[in-house]
N, C-alpha and C. Protein backbone atom coordinates (compact mmCIF):
# COMPACT_ATOMS: atom_id res chain seq x y z
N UNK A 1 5.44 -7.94 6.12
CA UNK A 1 6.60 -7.23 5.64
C UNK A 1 6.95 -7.66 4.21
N UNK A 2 6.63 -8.80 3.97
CA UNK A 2 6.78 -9.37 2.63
C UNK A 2 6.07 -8.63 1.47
N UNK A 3 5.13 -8.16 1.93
CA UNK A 3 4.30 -6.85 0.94
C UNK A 3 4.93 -6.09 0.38
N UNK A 4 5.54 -5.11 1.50
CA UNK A 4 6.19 -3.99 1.60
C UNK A 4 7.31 -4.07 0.72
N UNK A 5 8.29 -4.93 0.97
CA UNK A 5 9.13 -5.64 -0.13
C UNK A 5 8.96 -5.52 -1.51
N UNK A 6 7.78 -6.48 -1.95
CA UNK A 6 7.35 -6.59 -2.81
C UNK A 6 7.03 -5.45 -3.71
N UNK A 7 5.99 -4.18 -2.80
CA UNK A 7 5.97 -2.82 -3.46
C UNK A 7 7.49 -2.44 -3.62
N UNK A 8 7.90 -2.16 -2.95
CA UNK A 8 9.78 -1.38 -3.24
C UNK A 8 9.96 -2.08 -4.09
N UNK A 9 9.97 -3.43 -4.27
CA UNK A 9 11.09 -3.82 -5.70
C UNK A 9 9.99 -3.38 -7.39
N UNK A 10 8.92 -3.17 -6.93
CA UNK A 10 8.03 -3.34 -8.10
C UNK A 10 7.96 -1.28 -8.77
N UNK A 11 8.76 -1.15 -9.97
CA UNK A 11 8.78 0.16 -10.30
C UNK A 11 7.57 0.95 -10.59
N UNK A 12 6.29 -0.14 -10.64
CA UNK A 12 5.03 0.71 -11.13
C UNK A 12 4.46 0.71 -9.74
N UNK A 13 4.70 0.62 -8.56
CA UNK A 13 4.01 0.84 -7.03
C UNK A 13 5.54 1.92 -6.39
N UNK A 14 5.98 2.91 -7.03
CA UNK A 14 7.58 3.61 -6.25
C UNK A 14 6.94 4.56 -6.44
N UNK A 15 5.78 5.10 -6.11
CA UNK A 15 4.97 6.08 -5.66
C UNK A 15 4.48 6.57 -3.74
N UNK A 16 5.11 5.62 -3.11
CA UNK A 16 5.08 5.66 -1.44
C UNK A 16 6.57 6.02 -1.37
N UNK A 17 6.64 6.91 -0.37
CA UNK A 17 7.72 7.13 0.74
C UNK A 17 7.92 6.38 2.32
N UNK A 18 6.57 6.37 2.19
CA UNK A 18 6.73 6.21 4.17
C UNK A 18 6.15 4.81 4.22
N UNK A 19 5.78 4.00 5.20
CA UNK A 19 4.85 2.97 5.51
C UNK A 19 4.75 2.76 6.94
N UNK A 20 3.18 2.56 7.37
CA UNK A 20 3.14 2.47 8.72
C UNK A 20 2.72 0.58 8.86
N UNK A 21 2.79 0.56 9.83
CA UNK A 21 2.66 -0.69 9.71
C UNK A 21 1.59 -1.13 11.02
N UNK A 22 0.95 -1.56 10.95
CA UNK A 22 -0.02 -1.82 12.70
C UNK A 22 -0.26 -3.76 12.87
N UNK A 23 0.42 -4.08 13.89
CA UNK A 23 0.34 -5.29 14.03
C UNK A 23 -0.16 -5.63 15.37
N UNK A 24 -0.11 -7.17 16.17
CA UNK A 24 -0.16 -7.39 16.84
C UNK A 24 0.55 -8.03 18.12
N UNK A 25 0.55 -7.90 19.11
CA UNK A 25 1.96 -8.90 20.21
C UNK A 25 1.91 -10.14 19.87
N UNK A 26 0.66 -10.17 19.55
CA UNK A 26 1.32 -12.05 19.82
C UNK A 26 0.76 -12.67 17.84
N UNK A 27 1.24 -11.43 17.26
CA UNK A 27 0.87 -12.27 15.61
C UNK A 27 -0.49 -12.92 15.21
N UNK A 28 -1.36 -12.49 15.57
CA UNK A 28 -2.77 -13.45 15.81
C UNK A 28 -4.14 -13.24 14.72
N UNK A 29 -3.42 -12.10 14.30
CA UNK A 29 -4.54 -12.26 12.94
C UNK A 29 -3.81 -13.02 11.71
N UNK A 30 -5.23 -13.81 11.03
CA UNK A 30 -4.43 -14.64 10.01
C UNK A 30 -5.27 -13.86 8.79
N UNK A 31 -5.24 -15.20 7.73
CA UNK A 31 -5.80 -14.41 6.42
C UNK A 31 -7.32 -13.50 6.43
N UNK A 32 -8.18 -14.38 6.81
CA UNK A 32 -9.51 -13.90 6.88
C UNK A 32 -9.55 -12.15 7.89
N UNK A 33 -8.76 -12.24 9.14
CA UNK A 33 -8.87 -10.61 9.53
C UNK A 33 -8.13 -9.84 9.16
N UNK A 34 -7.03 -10.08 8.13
CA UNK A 34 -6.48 -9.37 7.70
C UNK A 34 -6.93 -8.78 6.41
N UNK A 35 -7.38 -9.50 5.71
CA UNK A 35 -8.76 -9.27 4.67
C UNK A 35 -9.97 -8.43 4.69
N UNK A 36 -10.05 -8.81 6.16
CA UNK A 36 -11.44 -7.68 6.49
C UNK A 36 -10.79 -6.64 6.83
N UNK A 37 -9.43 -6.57 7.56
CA UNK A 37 -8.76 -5.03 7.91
C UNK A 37 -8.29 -4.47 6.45
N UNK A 38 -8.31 -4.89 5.45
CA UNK A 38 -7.71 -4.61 4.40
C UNK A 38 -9.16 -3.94 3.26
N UNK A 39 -9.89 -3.98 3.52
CA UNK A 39 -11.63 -4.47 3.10
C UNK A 39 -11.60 -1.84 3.88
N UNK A 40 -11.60 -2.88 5.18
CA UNK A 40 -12.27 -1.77 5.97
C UNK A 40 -11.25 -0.18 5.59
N UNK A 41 -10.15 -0.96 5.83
CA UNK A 41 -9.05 0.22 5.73
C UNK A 41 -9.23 1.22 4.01
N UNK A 42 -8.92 0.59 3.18
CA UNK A 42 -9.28 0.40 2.06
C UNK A 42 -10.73 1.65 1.82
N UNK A 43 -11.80 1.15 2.24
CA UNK A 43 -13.32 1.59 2.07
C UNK A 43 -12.57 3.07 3.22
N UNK A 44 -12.38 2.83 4.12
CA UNK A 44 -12.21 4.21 5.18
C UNK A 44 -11.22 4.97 4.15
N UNK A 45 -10.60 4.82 3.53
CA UNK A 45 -9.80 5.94 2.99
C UNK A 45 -9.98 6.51 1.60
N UNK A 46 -10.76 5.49 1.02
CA UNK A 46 -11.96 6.43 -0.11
C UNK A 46 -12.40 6.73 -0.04
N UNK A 47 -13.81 6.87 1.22
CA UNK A 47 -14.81 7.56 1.43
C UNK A 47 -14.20 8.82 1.75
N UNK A 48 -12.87 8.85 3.20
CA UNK A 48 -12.21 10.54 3.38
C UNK A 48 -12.03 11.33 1.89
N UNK A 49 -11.67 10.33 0.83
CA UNK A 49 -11.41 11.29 -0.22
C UNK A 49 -10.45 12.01 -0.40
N UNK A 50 -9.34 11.98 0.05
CA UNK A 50 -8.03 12.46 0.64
C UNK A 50 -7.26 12.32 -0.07
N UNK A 51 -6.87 11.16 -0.72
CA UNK A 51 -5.53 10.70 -1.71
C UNK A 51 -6.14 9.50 -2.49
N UNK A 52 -6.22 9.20 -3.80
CA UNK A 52 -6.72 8.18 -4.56
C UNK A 52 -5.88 6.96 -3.80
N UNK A 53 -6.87 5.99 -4.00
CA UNK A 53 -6.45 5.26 -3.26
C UNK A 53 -6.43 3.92 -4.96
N UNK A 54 -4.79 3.50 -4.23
CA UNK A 54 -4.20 2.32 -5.55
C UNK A 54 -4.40 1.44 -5.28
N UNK A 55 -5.41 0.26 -5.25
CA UNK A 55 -5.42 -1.56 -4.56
C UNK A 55 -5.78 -2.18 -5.92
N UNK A 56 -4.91 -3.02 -6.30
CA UNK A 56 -5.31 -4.08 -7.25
C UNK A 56 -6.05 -5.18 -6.87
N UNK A 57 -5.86 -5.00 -5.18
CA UNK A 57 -6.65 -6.57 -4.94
C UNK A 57 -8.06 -6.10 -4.20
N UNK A 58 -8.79 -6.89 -4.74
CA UNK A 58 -10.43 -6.39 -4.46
C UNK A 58 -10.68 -7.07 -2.73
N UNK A 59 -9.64 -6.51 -1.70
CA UNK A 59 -10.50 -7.41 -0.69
C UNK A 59 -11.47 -7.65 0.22
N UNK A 60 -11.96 -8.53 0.41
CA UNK A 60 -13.47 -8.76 0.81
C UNK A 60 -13.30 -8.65 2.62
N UNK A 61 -14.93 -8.38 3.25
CA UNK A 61 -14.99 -8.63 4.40
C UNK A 61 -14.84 -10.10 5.11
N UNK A 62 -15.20 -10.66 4.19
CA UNK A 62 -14.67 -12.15 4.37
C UNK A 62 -16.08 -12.94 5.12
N UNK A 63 -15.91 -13.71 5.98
CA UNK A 63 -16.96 -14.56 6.62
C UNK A 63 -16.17 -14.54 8.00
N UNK A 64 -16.82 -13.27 8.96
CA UNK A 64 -16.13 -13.38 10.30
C UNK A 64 -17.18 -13.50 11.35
N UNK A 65 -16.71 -14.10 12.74
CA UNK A 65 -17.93 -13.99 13.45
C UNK A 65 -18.45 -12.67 14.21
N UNK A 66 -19.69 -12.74 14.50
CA UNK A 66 -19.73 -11.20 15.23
C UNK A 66 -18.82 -10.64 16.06
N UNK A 67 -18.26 -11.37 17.07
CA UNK A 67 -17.28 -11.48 18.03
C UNK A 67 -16.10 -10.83 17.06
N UNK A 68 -15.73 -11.35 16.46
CA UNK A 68 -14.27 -10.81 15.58
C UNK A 68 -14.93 -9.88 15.03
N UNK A 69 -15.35 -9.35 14.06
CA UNK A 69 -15.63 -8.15 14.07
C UNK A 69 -15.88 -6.98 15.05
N UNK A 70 -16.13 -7.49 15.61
CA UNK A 70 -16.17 -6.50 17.38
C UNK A 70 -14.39 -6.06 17.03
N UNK A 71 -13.83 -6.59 17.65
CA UNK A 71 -12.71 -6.61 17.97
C UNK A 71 -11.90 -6.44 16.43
N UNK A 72 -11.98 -6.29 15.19
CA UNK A 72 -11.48 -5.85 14.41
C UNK A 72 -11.88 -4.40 14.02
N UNK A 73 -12.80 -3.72 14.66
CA UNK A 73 -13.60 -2.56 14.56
C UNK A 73 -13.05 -1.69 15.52
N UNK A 74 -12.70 -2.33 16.58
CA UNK A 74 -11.74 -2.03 17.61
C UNK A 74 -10.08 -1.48 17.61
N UNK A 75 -9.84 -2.69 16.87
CA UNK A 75 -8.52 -2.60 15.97
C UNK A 75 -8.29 -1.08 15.20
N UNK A 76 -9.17 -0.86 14.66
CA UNK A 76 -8.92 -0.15 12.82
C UNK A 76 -9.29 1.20 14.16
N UNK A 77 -10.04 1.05 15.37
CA UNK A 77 -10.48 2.67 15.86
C UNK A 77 -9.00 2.72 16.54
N UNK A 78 -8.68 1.88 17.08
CA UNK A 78 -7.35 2.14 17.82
C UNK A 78 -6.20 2.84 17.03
N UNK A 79 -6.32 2.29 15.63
CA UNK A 79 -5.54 2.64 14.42
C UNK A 79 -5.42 4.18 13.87
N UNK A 80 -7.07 4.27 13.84
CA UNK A 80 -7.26 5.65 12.84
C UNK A 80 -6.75 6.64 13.90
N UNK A 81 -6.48 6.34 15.35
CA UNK A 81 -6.27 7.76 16.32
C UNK A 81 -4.96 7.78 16.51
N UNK A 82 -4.63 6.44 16.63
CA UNK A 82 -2.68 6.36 16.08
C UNK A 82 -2.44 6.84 15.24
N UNK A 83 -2.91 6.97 13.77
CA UNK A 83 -2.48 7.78 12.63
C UNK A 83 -3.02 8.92 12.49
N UNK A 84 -4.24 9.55 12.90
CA UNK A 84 -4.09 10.48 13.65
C UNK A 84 -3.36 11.70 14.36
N UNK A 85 -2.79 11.01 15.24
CA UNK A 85 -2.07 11.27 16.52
C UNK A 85 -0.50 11.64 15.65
N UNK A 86 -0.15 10.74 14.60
CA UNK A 86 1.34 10.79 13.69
C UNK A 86 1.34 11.49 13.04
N UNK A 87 -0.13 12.20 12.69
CA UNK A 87 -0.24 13.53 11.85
C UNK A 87 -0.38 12.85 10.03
N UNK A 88 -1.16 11.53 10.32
CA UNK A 88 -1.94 10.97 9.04
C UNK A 88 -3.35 11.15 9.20
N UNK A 89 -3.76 12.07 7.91
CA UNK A 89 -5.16 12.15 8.51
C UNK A 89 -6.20 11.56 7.26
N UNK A 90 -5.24 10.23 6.92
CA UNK A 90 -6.28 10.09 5.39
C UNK A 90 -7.28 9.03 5.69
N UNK A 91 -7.73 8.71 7.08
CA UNK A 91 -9.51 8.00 7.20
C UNK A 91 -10.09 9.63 7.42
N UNK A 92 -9.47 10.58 7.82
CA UNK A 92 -10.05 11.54 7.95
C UNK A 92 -10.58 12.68 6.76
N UNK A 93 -12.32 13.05 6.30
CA UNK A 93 -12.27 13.56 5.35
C UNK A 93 -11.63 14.87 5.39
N UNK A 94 -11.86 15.63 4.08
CA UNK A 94 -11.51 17.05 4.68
C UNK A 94 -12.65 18.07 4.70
N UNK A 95 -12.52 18.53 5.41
CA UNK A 95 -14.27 19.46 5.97
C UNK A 95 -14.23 20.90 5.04
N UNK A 96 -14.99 21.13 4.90
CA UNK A 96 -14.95 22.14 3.84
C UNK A 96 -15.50 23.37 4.48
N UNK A 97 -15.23 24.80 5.02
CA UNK A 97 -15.64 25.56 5.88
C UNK A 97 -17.10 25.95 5.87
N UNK A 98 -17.64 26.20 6.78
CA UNK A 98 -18.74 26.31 6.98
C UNK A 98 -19.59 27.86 6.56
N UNK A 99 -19.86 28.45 5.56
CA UNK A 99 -20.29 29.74 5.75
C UNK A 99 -21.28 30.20 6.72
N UNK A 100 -20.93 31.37 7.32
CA UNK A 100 -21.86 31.84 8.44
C UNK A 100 -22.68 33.07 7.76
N UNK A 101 -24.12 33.19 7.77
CA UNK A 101 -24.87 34.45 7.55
C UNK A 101 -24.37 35.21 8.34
N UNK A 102 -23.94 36.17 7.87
CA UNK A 102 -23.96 37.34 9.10
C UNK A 102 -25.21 38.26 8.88
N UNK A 103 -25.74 38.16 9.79
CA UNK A 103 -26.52 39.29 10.61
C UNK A 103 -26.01 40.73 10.78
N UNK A 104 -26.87 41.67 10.08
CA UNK A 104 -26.72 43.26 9.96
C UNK A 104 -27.72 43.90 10.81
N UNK A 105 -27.28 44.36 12.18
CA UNK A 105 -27.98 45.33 12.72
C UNK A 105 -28.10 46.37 12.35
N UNK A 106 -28.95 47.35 12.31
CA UNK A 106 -28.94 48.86 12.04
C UNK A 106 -29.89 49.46 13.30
């Protein structure tokens, strides 16, 4: 939450309205998975291509074990269908329609 803060008081980041926030019950990610959720989140919402995406801080996947990554991959899928679901669709790209040949009988 101290982030969030931080953007609101700062006049060159008063470009957001909303903020979602995704945490955990029992507080349990520390720096390193929050880094890699920040890494992943980050990379998922440039590739959709959706809204330029603003990060000054370059963050890394970090050094996690396979195991945590399991379960941070887990995390971010649980995430993208929650935001999703709220009617955020920016891990989501945007699809560009498909043209169909049509076929002319005579």
């Amino acid at each position: 939450m101290n982030r969030l803060q931080e953007h609101k008081r700062n006049s060159d980041k008063d470009y957001w309205m909303e903020a979602i926030v995704f945490t955990t019950s029992n507080n349990s990610f520390g720096p390193t998975e929050i880094s890699y959720l920040e890494n992943r989140f980050c990379n998922l919402a440039i590739e959709a291509n959706r809204y330029d995406v603003k990060n000054s801080n370059d963050p890394t996947l970090g050094n996690i074990t396979e195991e945590k990554e399991s379960e941070m991959e887990e995390f971010i899928d649980y995430a993208k269908v929650i935001m999703g679901t709220l009617g955020h669709k920016l891990f989501e790209p945007i699809s560009k329609p498909v043209l169909k040949n049509k076929m002319i009988c005579r």
